[in-house]
Protein backbone atom coordinates (compact mmCIF):
# COMPACT_ATOMS: atom_id res chain seq x y z
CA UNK A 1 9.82 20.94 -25.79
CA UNK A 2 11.98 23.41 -27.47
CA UNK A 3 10.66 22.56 -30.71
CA UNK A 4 7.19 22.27 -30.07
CA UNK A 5 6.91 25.22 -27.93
CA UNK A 6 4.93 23.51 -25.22
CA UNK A 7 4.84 20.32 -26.49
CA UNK A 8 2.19 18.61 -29.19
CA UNK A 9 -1.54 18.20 -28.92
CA UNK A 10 -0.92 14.02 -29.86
CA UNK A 11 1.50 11.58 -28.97
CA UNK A 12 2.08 8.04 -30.07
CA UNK A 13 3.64 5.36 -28.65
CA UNK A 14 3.36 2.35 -30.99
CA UNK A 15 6.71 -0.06 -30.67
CA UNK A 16 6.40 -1.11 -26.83
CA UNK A 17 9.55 0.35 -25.46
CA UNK A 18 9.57 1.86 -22.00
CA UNK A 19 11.52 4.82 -22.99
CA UNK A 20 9.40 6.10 -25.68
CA UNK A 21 6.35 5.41 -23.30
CA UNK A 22 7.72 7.94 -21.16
CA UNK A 23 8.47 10.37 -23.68
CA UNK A 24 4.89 10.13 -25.48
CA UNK A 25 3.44 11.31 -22.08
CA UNK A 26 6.25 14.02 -21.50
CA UNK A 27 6.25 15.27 -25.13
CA UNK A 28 2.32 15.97 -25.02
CA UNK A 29 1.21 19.38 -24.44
CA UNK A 30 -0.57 20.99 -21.60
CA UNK A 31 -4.38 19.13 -21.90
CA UNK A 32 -2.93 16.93 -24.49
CA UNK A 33 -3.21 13.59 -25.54
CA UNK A 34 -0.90 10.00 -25.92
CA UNK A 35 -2.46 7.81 -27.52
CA UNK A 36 -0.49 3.99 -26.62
CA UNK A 37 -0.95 0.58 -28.53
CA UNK A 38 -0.56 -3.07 -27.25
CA UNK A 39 2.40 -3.81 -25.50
CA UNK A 40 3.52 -7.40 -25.02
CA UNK A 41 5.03 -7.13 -21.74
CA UNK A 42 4.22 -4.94 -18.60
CA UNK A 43 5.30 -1.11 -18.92
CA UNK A 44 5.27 1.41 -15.85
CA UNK A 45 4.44 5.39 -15.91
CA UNK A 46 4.85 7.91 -14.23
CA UNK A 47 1.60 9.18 -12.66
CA UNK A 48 2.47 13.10 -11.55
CA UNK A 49 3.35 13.10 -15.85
CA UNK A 50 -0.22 12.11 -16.60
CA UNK A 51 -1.55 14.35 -13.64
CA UNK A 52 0.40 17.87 -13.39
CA UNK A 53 -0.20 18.47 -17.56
CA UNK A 54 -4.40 16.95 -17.29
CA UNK A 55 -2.98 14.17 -20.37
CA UNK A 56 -5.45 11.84 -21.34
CA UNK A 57 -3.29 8.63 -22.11
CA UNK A 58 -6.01 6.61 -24.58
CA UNK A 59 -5.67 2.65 -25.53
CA UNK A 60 -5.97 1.56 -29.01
CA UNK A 61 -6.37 -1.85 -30.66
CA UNK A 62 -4.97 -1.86 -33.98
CA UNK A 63 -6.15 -5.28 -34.29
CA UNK A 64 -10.25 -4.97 -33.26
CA UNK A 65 -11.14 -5.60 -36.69
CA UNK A 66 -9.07 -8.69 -36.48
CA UNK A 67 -9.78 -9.68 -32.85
CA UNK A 68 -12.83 -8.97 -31.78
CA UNK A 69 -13.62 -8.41 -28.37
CA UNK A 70 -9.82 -8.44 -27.40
């Protein structure tokens, strides 16, 4: 946060590893956004980090064109 001075309005975690999960959602700002792409495998949160700074954590499909109705 030091360098964003409250953190950024977007965050994106697009590799599907835990760690970076957790800092998309801590990195955005107060009211902010993390935007999160399809994982593979099952990946946890931590609620209160979604909560306390009013995130909005928003799924993407990079592959609807591909996929439809995936």
């Amino acid at each position: 946060m030091i360098y964003t001075i409250g953190g950024v309005d977007v965050s994106f975690e697009v590799i599907g590893v835990p760690e970076v999960l957790q800092q998309a959602i801590h990195s955005a700002s107060f009211e902010g956004e993390s935007i999160v792409s399809i994982w593979e495998t099952a990946a946890s949160i931590l609620p209160n980090n979604v909560v306390l700074s009013e995130c909005t954590v928003k799924g993407i499909n990079a592959y609807r064109d591909i996929f439809p109705g995936s």
